[in-house]
N, C-alpha and C. Protein backbone atom coordinates (compact mmCIF):
# COMPACT_ATOMS: atom_id res chain seq x y z
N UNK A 1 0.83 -1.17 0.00
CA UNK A 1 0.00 0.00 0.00
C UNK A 1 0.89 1.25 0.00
N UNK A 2 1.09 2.22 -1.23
CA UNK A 2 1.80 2.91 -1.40
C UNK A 2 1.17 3.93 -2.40
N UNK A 3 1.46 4.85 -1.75
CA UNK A 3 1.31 6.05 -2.73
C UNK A 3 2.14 6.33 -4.35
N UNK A 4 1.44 6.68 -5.01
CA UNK A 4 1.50 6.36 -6.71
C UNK A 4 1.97 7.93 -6.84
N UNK A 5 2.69 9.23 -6.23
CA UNK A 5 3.37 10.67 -6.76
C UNK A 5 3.42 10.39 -8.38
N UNK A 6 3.08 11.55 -9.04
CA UNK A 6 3.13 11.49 -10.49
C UNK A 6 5.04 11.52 -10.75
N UNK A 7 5.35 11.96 -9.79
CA UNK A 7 7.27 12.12 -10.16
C UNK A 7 7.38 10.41 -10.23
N UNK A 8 7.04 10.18 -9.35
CA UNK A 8 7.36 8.69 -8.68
C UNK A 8 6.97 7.74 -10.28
N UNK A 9 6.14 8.35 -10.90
CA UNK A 9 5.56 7.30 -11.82
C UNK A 9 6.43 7.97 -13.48
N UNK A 10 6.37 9.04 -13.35
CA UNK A 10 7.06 9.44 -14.35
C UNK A 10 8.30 10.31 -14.00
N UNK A 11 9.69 9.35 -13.66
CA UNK A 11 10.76 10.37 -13.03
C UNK A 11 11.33 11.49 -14.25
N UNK A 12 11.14 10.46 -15.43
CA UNK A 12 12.08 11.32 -16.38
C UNK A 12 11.17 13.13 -16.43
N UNK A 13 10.06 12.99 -16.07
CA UNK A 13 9.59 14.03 -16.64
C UNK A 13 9.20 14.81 -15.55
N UNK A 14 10.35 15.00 -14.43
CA UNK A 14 9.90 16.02 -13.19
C UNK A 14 10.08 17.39 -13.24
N UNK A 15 11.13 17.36 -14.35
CA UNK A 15 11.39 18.97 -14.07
C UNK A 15 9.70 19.58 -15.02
N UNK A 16 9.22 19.05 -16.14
CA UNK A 16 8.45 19.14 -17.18
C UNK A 16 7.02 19.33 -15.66
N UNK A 17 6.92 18.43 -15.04
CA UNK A 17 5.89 17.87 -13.81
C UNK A 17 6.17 19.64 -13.49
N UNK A 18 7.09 19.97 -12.60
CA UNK A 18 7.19 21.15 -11.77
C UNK A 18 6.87 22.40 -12.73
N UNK A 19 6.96 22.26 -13.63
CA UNK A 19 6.58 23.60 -14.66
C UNK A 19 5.41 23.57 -15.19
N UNK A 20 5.22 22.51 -15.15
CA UNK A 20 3.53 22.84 -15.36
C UNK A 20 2.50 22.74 -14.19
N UNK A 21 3.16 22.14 -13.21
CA UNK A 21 1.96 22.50 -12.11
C UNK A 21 2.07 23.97 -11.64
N UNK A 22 3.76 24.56 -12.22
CA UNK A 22 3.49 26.21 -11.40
C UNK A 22 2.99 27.33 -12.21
N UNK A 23 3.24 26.70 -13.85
CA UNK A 23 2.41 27.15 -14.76
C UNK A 23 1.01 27.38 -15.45
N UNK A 24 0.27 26.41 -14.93
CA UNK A 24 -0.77 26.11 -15.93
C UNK A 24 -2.20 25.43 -15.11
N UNK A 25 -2.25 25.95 -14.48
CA UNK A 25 -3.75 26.28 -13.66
C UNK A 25 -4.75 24.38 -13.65
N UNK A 26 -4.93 23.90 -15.18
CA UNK A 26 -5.81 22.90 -15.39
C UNK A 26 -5.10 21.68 -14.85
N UNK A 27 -3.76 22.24 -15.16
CA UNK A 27 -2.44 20.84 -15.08
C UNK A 27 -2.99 20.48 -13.08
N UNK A 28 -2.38 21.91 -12.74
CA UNK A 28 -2.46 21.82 -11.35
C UNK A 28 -3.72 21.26 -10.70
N UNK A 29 -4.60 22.41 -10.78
CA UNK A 29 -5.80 21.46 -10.67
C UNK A 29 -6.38 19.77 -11.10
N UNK A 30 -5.68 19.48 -11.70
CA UNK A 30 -5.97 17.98 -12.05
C UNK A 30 -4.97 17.15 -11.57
N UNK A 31 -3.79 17.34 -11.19
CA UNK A 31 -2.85 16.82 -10.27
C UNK A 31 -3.16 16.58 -9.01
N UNK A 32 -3.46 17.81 -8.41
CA UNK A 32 -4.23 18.03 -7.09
C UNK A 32 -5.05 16.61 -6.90
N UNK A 33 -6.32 16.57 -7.88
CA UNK A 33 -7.13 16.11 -8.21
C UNK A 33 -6.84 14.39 -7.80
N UNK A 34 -5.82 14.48 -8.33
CA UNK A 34 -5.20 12.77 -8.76
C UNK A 34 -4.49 12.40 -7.28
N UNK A 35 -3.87 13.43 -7.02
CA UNK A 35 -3.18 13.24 -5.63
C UNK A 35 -4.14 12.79 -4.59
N UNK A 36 -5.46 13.35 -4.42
CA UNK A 36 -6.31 13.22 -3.50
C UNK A 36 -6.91 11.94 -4.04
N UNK A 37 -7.27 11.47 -4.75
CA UNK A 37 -7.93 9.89 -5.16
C UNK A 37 -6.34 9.42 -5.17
N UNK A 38 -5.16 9.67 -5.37
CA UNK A 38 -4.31 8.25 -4.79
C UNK A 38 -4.55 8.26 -3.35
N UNK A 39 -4.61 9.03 -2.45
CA UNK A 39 -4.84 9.23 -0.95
C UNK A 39 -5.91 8.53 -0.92
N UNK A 40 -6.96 8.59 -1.65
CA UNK A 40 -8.21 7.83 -1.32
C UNK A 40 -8.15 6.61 -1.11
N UNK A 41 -7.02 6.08 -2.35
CA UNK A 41 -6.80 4.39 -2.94
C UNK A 41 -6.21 4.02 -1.68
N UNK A 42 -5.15 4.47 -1.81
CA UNK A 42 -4.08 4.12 -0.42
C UNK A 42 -4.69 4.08 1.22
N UNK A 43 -5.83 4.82 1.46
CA UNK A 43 -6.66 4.89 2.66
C UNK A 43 -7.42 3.53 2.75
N UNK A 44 -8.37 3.07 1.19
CA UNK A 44 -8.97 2.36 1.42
C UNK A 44 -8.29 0.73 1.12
N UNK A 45 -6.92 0.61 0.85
CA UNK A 45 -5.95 -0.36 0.99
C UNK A 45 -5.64 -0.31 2.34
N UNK A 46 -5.60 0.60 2.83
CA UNK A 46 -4.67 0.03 4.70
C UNK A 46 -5.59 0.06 5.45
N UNK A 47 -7.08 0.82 5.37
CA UNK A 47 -7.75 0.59 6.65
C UNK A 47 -9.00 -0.86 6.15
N UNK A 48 -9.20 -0.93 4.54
CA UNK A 48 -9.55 -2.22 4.36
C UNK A 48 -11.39 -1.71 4.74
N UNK A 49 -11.55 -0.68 4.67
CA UNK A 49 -13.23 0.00 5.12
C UNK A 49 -13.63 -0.30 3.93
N UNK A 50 -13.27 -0.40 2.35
CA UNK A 50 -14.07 -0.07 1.16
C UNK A 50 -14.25 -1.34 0.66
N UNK A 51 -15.48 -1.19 0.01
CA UNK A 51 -15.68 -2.91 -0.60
C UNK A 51 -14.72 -2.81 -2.06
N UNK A 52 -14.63 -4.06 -2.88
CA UNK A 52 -13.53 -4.32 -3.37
C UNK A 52 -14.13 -3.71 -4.69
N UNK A 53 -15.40 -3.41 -4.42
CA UNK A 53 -15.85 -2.92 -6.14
C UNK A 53 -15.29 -1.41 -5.95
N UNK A 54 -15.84 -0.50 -4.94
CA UNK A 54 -15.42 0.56 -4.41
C UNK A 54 -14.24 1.33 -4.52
N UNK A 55 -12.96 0.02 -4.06
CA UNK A 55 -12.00 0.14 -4.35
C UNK A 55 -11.05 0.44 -5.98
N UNK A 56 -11.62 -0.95 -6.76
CA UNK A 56 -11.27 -0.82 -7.77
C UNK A 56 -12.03 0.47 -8.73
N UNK A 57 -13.01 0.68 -8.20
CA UNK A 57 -13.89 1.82 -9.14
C UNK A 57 -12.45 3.38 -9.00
N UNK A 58 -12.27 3.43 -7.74
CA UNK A 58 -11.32 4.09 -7.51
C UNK A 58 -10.16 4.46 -7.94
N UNK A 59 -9.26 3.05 -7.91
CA UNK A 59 -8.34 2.70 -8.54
C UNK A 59 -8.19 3.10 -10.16
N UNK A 60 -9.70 2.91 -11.05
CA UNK A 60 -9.87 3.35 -12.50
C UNK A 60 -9.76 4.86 -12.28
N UNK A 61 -10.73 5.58 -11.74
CA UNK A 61 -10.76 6.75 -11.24
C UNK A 61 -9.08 7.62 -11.57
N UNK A 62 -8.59 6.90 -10.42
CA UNK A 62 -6.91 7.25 -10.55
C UNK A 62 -5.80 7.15 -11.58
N UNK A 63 -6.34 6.00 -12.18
CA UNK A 63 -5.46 5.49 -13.53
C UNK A 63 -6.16 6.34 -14.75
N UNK A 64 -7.59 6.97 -14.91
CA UNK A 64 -7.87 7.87 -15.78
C UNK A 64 -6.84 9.23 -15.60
N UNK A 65 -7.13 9.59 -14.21
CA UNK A 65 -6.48 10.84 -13.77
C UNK A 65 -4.77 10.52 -15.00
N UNK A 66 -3.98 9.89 -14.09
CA UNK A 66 -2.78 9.68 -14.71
C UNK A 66 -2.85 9.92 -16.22
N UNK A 67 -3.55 8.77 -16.85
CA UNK A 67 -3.60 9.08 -17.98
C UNK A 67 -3.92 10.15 -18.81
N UNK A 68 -4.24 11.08 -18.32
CA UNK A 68 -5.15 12.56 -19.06
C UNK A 68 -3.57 13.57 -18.28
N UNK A 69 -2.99 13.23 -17.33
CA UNK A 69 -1.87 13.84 -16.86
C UNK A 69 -0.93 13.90 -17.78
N UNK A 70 -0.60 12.40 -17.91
CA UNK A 70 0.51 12.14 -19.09
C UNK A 70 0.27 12.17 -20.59
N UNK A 71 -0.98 12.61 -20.68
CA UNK A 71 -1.69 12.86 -22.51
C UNK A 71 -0.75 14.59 -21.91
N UNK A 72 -1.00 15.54 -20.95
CA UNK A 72 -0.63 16.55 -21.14
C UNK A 72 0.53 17.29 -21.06
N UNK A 73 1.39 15.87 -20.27
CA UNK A 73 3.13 16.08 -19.76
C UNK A 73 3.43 15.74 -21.55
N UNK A 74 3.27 15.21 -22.29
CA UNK A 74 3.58 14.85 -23.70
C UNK A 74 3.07 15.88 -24.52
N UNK A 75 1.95 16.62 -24.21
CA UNK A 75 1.36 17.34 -25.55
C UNK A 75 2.03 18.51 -25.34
């Protein structure tokens, strides 16, 4: 049970990560976004409160986030 940091998942592209979250308002806001549903994932992995559909609904949730992150660390 571990937290998923977008650096952590994409190292090559941190300095690119830091310039656009201090740049670009949607980036940030949707990072934010992603940060708080990995907190969610990771909460409902260690305290084990969420049912497993719950969980995984989540988990998609998070892996969309990423993905619409890294459509914009590339574009």
């Amino acid at each position: 049970m571990e937290h998923h940091p977008l650096i952590k998942e994409f190292p090559d592209m941190a300095d690119k990560i830091h310039d656009m979250k201090m740049n670009d308002a949607h980036f940030k806001r949707r990072m934010e976004e992603y940060e708080a549903k990995d907190k969610e994932v990771v909460h409902g992995e260690t305290d084990g409160n969420f049912s497993d559909e719950h969980l995984e609904t989540l988990k998609k949730e998070r892996l969309a986030l990423k993905d619409e992150l890294y459509g914009m660390l590339k574009g």
